[in-house]
Every structure is written in C-alpha cells, then in structure tokens.
Protein backbone atom coordinates (compact mmCIF):
# COMPACT_ATOMS: atom_id res chain seq x y z
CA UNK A 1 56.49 47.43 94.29
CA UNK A 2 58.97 47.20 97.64
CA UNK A 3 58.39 45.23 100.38
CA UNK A 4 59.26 46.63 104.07
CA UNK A 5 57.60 46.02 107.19
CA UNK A 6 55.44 47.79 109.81
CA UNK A 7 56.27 46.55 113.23
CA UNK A 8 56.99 43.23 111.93
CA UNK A 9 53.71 43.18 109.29
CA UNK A 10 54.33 43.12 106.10
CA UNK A 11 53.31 46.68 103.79
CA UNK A 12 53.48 46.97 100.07
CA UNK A 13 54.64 50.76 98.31
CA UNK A 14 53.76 51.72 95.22
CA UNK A 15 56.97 51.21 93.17
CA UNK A 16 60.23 51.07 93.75
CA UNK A 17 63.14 54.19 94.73
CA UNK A 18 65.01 55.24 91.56
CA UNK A 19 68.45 53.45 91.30
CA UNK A 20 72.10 54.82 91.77
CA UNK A 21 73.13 56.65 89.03
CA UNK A 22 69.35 57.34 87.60
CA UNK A 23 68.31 61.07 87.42
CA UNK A 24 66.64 61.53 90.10
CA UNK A 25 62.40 62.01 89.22
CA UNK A 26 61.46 65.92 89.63
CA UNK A 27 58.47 66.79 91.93
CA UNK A 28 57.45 69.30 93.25
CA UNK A 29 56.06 70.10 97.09
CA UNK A 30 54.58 72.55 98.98
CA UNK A 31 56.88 74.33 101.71
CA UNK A 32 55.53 76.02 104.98
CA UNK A 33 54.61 79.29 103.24
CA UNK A 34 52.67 77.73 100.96
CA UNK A 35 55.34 78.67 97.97
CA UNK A 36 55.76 75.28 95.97
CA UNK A 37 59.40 73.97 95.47
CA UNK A 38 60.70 71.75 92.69
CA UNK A 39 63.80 69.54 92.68
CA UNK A 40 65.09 70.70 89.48
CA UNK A 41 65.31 74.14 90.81
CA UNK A 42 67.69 73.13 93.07
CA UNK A 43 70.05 71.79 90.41
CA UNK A 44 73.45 72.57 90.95
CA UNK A 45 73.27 72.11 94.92
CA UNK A 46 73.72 68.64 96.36
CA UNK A 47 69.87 67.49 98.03
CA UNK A 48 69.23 65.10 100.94
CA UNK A 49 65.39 63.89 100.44
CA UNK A 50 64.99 62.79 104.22
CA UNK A 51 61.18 61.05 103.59
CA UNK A 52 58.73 59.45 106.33
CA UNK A 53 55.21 59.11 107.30
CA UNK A 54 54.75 61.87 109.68
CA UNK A 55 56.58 64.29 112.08
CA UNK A 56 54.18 63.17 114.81
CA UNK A 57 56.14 60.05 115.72
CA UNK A 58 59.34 60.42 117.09
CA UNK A 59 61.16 58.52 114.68
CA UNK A 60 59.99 60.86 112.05
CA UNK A 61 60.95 64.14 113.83
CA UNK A 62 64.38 62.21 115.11
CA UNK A 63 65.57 62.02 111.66
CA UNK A 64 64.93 65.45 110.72
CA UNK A 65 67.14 66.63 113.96
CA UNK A 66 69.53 64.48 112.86
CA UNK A 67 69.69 66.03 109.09
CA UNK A 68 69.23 69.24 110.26
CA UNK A 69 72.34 68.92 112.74
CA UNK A 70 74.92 66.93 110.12
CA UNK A 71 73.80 67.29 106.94
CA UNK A 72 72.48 70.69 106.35
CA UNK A 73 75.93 71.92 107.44
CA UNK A 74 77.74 70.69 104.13
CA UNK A 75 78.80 72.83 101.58
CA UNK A 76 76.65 73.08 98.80
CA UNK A 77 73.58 70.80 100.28
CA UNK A 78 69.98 71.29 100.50
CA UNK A 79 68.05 68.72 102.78
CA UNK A 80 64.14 68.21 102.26
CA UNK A 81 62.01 66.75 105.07
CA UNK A 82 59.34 65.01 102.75
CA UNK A 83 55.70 64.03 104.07
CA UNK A 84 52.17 64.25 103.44
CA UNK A 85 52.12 66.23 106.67
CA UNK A 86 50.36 69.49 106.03
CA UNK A 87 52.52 72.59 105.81
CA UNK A 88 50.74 74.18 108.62
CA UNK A 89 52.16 71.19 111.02
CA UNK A 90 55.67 71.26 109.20
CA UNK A 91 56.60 74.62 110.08
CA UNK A 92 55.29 74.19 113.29
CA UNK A 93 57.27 71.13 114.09
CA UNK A 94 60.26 73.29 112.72
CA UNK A 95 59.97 76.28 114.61
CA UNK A 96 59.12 74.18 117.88
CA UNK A 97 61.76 72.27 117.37
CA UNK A 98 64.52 75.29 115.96
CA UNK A 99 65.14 73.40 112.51
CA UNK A 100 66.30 76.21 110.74
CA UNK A 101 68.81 74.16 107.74
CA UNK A 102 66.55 71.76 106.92
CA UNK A 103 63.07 72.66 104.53
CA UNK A 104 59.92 71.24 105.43
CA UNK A 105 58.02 69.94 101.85
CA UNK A 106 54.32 68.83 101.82
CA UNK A 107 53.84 66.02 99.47
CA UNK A 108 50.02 66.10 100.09
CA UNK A 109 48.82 68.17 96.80
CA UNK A 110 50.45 66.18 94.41
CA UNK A 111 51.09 62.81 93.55
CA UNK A 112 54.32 63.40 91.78
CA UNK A 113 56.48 62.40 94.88
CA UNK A 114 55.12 59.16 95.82
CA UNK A 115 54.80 58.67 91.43
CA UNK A 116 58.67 58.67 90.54
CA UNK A 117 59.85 57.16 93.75
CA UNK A 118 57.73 55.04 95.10
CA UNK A 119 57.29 55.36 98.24
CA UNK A 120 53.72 55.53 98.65
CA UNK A 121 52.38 52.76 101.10
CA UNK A 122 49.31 51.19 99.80
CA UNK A 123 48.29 48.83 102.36
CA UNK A 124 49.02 48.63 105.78
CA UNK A 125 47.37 50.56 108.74
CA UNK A 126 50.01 54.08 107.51
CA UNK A 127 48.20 53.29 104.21
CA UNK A 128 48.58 56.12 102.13
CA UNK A 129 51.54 57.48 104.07
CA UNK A 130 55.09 57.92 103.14
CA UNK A 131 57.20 55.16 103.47
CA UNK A 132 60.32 56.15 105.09
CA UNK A 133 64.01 56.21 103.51
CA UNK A 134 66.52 58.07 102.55
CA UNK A 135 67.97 59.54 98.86
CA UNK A 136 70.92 62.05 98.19
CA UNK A 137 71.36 63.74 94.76
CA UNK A 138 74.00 64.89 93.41
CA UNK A 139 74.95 68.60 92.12
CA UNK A 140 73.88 67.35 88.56
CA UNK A 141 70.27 65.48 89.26
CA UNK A 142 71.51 61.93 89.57
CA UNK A 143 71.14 60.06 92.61
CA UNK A 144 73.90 58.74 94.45
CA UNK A 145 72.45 56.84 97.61
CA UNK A 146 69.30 55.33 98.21
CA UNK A 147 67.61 53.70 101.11
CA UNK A 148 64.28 52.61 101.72
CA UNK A 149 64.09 52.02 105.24
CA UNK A 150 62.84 48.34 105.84
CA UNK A 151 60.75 48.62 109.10
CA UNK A 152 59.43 51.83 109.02
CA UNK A 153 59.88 52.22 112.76
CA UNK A 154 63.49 52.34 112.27
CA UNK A 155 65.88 55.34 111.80
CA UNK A 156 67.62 55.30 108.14
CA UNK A 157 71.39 55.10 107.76
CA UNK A 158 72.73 58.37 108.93
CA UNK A 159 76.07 57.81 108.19
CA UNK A 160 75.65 56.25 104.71
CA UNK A 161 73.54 59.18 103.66
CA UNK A 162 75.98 61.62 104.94
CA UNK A 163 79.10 60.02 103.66
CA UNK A 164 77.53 59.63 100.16
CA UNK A 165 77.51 63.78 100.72
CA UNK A 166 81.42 63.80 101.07
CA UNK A 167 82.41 60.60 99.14
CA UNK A 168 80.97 60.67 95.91
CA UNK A 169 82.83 61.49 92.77
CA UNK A 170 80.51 62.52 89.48
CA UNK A 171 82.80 61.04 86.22
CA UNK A 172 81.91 62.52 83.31
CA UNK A 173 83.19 60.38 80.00
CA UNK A 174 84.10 63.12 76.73
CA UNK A 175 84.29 61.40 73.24
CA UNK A 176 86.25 63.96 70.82
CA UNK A 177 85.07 62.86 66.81
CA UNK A 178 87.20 64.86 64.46
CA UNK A 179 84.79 66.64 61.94
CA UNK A 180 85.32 66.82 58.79
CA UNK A 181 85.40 69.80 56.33
C-alpha cells in the first residue's frame, strides 16, 4: 500500500507500482471503440502508461497533451492514457482536444489495472479512482521508470518519463555451457 496525498490529506492505494526492472503486470482496457487492448500485445514497442483519476480535471487532460505532444513522437512508442473514465468520455476528450498519438484505455471493466499496479485509491474523497503516475516499458515488457505521483494534484515528471524513452539500455547476460556428447 503507497501513501500520496490529496491536497495535502493523506490517501491510501491499493498496492504498490511494480519496480524497475520487474515485467511489467499485463492488463487489459477498453479503448474508445469499445475493442479491448492488452499490454502484451504491444510487446516489442516501447509503452508510456500515462495514469490519473479523470480527464475532467485539468491536470488529468494536461498530462495527456503533454504525452501526446513529446512522447508519442518517439520511435517505436505507444503511450496509454489510463482511467476509469468511460470510453465514451475518452474519445471525446481526444477528439475535442485533437489527441491523435496518444490511446485513450478505460480501466473501468476490469480490475486487472489497478490489481498489478496498484494504483487504485481506496480511501480518500477520489476513492476508487486512479491514482496518478507515470510508468514506461520497455520493448521487452520490463519496466524502466516508475512514478507515482505524490499529490495527486500535481503533474508527473515529464522529463524523467521521456528521457527513460531515449536513455535506457536493455543488457541481456548469455551463459554458453559446452554440452557434452
């Protein structure tokens, strides 16, 4: 269980965000057509999991602007805009707004999400929100950058998100046993 804040009050989520280096939890969520997308099928493609409460507070809808501008434009990367926001409002907020790199996912029909990452606020007037915060996965499902925003009327760290994008470096280690026969 994390500990962040609500305009200075203390809120509990439901677990904790899976550490650098972890594979990152699959889950699946429901996109504006109503089409259901997992992380594991975007294996091979670098993912930004931009995650808040809802994209009726300006915080919320600032940080998907933000991915949408600078992130979506890498090579290779997929950003998610996570919430328990219906689909309906997602794609409305997107096509309002022209967010056209970025892809809208509904976390409301399944508990998976909030399950392997913990981000599910269980007390607190957003109770059974989102919390907000920031992971990036890598091409081969492991997480490289984490951030679990700790007052959840703050914008996450753009630039440490983004820079884990062009930064990281996956080592792989390759043990050659000689067989015998």
């Amino acid at each position: 269980m994390a500990k962040i804040t609500f305009k200075g009050n203390e809120v509990n989520t439901n677990g904790s965000l899976p550490a650098v280096g972890a594979e990152a939890p699959d889950f699946k969520g429901v996109k504006s057509d109503l089409s259901e997308l997992h992380l594991k099928d975007l294996k091979g493609k670098k993912v930004v999991i931009n995650v808040f409460p809802s994209l009726d507070t300006a915080v919320c809808a600032a940080s998907v602007r933000r991915f949408n501008k600078e992130a979506a434009s890498l090579p290779n990367t997929v950003v998610l805009a996570v919430s328990k926001d219906l689909p309906f409002a997602q794609g409305r907020f997107c096509t309002t707004e022209g967010i056209d790199k970025v892809i809208p996912l509904s976390a409301f029909r399944c508990s998976c999400f909030e399950n392997g990452y913990g981000m599910l606020m269980v007390d607190g007037p957003l109770k059974g929100l989102l919390a907000r915060g920031v992971i990036v996965v890598d091409e081969a499902g492991k997480v490289v950058y984490e951030e679990l925003v700790s007052e959840i009327t703050n914008e996450p760290n753009y630039e440490a998100a983004i820079a884990s994008l062009k930064n990281y470096k996956v080592d792989y280690c390759f043990s050659l046993v000689k067989v015998k026969g």
